[in-house]
Protein backbone atom coordinates (compact mmCIF):
# COMPACT_ATOMS: atom_id res chain seq x y z
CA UNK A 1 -0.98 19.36 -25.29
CA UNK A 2 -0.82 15.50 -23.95
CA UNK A 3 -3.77 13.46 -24.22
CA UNK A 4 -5.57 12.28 -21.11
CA UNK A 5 -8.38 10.22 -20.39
CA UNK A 6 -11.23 9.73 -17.91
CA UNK A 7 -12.86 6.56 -17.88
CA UNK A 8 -16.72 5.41 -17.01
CA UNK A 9 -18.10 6.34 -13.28
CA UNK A 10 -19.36 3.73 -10.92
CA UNK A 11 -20.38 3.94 -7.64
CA UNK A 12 -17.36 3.56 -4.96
CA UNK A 13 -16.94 1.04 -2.16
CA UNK A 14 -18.90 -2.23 -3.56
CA UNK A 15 -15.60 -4.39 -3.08
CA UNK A 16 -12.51 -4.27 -1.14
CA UNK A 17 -9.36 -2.90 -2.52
CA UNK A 18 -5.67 -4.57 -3.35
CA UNK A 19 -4.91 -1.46 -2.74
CA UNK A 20 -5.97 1.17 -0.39
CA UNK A 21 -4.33 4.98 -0.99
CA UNK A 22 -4.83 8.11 0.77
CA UNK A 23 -6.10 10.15 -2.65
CA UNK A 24 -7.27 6.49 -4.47
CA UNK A 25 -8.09 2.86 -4.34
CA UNK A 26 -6.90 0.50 -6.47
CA UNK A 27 -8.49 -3.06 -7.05
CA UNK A 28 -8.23 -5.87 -9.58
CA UNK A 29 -11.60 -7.55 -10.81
CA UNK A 30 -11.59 -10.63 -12.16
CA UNK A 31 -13.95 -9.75 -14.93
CA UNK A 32 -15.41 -14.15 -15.81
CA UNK A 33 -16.15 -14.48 -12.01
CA UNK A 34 -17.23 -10.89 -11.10
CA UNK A 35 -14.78 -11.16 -7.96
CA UNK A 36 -12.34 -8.76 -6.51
CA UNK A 37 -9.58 -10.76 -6.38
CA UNK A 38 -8.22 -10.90 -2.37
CA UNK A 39 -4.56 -9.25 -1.89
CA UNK A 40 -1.76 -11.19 -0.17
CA UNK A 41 1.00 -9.27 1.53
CA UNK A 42 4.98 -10.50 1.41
CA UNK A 43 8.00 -8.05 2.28
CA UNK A 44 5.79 -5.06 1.91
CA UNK A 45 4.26 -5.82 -1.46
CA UNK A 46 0.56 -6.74 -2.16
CA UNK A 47 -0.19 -9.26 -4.77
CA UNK A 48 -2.94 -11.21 -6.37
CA UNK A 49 -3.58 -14.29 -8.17
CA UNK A 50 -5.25 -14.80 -11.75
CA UNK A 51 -6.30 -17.27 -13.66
CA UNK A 52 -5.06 -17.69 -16.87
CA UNK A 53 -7.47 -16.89 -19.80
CA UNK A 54 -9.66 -14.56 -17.18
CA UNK A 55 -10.60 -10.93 -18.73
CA UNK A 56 -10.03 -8.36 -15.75
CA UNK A 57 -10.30 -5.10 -15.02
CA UNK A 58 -8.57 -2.55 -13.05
CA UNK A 59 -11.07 -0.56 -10.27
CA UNK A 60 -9.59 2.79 -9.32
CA UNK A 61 -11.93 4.89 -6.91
CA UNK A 62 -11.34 8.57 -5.80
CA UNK A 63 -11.42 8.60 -2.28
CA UNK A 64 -11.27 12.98 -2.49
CA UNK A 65 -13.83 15.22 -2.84
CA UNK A 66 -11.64 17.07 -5.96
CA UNK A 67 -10.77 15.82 -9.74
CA UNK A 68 -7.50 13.37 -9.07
CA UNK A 69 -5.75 12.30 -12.80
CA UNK A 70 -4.68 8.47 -12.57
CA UNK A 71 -1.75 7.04 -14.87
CA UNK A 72 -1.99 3.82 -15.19
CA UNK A 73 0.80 1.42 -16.07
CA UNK A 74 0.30 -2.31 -16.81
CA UNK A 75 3.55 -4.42 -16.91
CA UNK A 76 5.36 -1.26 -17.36
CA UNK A 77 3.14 -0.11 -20.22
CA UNK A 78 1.10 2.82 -20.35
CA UNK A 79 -2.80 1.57 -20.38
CA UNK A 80 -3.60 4.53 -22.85
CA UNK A 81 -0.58 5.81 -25.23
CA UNK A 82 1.06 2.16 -25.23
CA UNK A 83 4.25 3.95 -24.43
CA UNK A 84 6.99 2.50 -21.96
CA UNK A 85 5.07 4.13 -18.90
CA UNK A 86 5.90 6.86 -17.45
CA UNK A 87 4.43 9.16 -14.90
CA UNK A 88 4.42 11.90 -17.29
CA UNK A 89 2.07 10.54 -19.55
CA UNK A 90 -1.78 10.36 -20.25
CA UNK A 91 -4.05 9.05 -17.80
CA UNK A 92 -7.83 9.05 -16.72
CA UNK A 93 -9.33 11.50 -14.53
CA UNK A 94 -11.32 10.33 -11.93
CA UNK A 95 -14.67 13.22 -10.75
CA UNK A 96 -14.76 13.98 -6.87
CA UNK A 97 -15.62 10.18 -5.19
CA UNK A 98 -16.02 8.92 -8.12
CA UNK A 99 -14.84 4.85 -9.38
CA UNK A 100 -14.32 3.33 -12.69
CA UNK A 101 -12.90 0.18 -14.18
CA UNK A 102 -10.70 0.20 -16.51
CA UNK A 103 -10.75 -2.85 -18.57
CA UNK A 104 -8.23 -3.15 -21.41
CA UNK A 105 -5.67 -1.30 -23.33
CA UNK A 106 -7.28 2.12 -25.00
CA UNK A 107 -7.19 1.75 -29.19
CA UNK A 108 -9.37 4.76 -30.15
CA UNK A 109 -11.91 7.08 -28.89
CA UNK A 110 -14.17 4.15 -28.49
CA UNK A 111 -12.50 0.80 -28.07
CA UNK A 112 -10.61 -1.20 -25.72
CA UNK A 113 -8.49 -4.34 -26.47
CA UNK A 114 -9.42 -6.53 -23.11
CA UNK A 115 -6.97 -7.21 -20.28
CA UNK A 116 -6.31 -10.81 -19.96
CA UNK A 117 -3.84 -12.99 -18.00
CA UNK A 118 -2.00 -14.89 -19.89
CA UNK A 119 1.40 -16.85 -20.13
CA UNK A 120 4.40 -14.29 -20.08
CA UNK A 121 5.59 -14.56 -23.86
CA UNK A 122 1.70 -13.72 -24.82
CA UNK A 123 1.50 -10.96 -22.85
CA UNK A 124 1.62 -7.19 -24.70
CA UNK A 125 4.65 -6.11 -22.99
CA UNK A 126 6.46 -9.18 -24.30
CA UNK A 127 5.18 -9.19 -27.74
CA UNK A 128 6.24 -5.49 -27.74
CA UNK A 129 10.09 -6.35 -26.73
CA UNK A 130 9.58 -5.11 -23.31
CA UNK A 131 8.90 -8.34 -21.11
CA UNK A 132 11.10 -6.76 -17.96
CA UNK A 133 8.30 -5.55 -16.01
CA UNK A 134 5.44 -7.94 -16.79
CA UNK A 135 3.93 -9.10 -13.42
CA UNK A 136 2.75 -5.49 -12.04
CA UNK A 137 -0.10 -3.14 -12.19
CA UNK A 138 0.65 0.60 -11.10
CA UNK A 139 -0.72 4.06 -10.88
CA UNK A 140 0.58 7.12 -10.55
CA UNK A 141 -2.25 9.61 -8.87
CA UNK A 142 -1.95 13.10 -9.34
CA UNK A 143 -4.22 16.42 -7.58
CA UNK A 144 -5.65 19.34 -9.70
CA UNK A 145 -4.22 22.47 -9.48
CA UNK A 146 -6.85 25.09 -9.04
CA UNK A 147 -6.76 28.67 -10.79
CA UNK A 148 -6.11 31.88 -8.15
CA UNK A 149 -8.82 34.29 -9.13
CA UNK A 150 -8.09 38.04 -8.48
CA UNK A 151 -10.70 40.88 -8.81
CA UNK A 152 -9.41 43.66 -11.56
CA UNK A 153 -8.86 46.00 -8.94
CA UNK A 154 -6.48 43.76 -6.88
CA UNK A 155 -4.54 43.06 -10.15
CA UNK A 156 -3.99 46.65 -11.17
CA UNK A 157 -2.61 47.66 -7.45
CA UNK A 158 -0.08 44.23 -7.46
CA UNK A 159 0.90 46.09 -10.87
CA UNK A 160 1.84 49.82 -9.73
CA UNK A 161 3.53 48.10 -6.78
CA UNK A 162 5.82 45.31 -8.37
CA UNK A 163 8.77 48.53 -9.69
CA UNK A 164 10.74 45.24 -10.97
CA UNK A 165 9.85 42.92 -13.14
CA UNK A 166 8.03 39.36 -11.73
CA UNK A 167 10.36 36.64 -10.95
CA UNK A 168 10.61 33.48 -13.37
CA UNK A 169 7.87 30.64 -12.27
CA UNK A 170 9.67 27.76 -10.58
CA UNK A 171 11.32 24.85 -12.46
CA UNK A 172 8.59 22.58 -10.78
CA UNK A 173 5.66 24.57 -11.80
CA UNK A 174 2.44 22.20 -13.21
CA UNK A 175 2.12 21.83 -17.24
CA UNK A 176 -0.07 23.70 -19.22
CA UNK A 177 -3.20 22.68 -18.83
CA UNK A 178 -4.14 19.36 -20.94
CA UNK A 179 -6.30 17.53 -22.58
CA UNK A 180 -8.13 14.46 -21.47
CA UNK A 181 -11.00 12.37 -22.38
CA UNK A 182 -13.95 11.16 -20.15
CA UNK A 183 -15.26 7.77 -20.52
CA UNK A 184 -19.21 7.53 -20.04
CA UNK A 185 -19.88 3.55 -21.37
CA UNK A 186 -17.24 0.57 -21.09
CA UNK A 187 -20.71 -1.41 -20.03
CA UNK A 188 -20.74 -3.91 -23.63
CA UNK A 189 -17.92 -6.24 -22.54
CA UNK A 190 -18.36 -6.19 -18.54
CA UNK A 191 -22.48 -6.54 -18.77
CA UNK A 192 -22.08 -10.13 -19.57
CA UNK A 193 -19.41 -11.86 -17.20
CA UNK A 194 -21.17 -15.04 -16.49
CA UNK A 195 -21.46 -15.71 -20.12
CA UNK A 196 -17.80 -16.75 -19.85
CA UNK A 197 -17.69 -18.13 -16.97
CA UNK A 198 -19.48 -21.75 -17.87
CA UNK A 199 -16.37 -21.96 -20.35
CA UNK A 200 -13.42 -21.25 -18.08
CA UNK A 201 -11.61 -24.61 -17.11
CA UNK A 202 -10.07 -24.78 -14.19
CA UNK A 203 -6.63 -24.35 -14.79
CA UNK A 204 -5.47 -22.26 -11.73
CA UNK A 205 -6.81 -24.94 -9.82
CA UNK A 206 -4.98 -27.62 -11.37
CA UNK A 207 -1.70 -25.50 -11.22
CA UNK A 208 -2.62 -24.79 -7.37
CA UNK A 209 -2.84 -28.50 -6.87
CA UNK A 210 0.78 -29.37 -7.99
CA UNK A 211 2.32 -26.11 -6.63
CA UNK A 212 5.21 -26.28 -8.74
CA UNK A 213 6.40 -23.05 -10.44
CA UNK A 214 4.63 -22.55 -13.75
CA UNK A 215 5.06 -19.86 -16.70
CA UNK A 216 4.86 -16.55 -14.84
CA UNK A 217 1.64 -14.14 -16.00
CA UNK A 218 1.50 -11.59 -18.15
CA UNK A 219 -1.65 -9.25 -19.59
CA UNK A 220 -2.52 -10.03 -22.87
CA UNK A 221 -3.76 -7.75 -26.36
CA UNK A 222 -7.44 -9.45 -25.85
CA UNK A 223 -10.73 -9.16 -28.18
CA UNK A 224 -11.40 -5.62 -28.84
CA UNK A 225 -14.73 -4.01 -26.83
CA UNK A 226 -16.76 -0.65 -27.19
CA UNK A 227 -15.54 1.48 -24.50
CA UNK A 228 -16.13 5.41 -25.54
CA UNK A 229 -14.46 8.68 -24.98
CA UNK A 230 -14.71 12.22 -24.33
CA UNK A 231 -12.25 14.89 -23.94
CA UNK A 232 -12.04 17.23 -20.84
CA UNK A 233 -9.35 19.51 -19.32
CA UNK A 234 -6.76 18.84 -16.40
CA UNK A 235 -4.09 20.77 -14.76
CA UNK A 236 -1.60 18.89 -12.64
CA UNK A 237 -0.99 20.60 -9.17
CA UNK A 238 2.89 19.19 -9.03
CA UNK A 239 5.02 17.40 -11.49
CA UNK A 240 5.75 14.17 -9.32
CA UNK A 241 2.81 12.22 -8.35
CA UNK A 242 0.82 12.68 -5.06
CA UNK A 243 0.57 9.29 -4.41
CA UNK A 244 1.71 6.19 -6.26
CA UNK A 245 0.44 2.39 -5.91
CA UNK A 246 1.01 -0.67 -7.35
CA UNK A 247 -0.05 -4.74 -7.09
CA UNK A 248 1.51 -7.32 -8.03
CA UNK A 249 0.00 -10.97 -9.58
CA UNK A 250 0.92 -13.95 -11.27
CA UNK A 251 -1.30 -17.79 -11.30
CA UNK A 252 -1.97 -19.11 -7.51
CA UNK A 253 0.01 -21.96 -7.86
CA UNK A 254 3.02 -19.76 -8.72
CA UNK A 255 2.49 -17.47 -5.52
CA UNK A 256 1.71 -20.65 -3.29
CA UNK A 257 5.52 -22.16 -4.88
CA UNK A 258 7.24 -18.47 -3.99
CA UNK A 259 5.85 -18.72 -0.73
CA UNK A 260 3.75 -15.42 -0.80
CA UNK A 261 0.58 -17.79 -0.48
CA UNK A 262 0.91 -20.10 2.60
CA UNK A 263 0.88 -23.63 1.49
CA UNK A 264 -2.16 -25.46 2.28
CA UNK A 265 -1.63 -28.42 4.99
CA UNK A 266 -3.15 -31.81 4.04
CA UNK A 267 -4.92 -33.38 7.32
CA UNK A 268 -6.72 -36.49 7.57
CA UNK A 269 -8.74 -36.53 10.88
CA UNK A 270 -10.01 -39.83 12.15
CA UNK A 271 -14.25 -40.63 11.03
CA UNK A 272 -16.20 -41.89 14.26
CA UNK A 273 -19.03 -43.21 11.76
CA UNK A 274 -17.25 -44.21 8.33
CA UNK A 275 -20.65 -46.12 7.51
CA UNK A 276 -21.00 -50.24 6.20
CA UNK A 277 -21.06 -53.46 8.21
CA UNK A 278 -18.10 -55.49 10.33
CA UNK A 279 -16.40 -57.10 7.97
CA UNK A 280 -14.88 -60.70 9.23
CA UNK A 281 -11.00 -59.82 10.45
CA UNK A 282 -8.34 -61.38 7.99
CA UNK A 283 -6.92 -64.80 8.95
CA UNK A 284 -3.94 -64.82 11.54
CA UNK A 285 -1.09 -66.49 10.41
């Protein structure tokens, strides 16, 4: 049986999305400011920009009224198992309108190690050997296939009247059914945001005032932080996903150099009242 997870329930629609599916949202929270960070389209890709040395977390909300499972990949890493991601894999499981936040890669039952941007060669995927797909958050969603109940009755007539035996079950019938784990409390590390915040220098901004390309951004192994879990049951409805999304980020200054951000125009405009006294003209010569 594969290992799934479901991760803590908050309440849906408090911030706009990166990311707006028909079965889920996605959003990216900078986790030291408490922001959503804003999305910025280019060649039909969404992306964001984060500071480097921010914690964030990744805000998936069910937009269904059923159970949806959501695989989440992080620089083409698996957010639970560690594993090159696949859509295969674990996941979290997500109640009927339900949101969560999922903040960092899953250790054990009951710890995270925090998402952070940082520089490229820190990031996990990197220090892993796998720095090919660093720069992009994805998830694969996937529906909950529902069990077909049949009175006793019904079941023994289908029997006297099937003379052959049944057909095999299609090649691209759902799994088993599988085990997965329901987060109630990832509240220790993300009660306390502006705690950070004082700290944080203002690189980004820096960075954005140059615009030259820097080091591209990655998502770091960060502190480790109590997030519990529980196990529960799923049943995927198909084998491919239902719906996939994905955002990508890097720093601002590197998305204002690539073009994706619009490079801000510098304008001096003329002051009818600068302020002081007439000063005596300079001599003529």
């Amino acid at each position: 049986m594969r290992t799934l997870l479901c991760a803590a329930l908050l309440a849906a629609g408090l911030a706009s999305t990166a990311h707006a599916g028909s079965l889920l949202d996605l959003a990216v929270v900078d986790r030291d400011t408490g922001q959503t960070l804003p999305t910025y389209a280019d060649n039909g890709k969404l992306y964001v920009a984060g500071t480097p040395g921010h914690r964030y977390s990744v805000r998936l909300s069910n937009r269904t009224g059923a159970r949806v499972l959501a695989v989440l990949s992080v620089d083409g890493v698996n957010a639970v198992s560690g594993q090159t991601a696949d859509t295969s894999q674990t996941g979290y499981v997500l109640d009927a309108w339900e949101s969560t936040e999922i903040a960092g890669w899953r250790k054990n039952l009951d710890e995270i190690a925090q998402f952070n941007f940082t520089a490229l060669p820190n990031s996990y995927a990197a220090r892993t050997g796998r720095p090919k797909n660093v720069g992009v958050i994805g998830v694969a969603v996937f529906t909950e296939r529902m069990p077909v109940w049949r009175e006793r009755e019904q079941v023994a007539n289908d029997a006297a009247k099937d003379a052959a035996p049944a057909p095999p079950a299609p090649s691209a019938a759902a799994p088993a059914a599988e085990m997965q784990r329901s987060e109630r409390a990832a509240t220790a590390g993300a009660a306390a945001p502006n705690a950070s915040m004082a700290q944080a220098k203002p690189e980004s901004r820096a960075k954005a005032d140059a615009f030259a390309p820097a080091e591209r951004l990655g998502t770091g192994h960060g502190a480790r932080e109590f997030a519990h879990v529980d196990e529960t049951t799923f049943e995927r409805a198909s084998r491919a996903p239902a719906e996939t999304l994905a955002v990508w980020y890097d720093s601002y200054a590197n998305l204002v150099a690539q073009g994706i951000i619009a490079r801000p125009v510098a304008r001096t405009e003329p002051q009818p009242f600068p302020g002081g006294f007439v000063p005596d003209p300079p001599p003529r010569r």
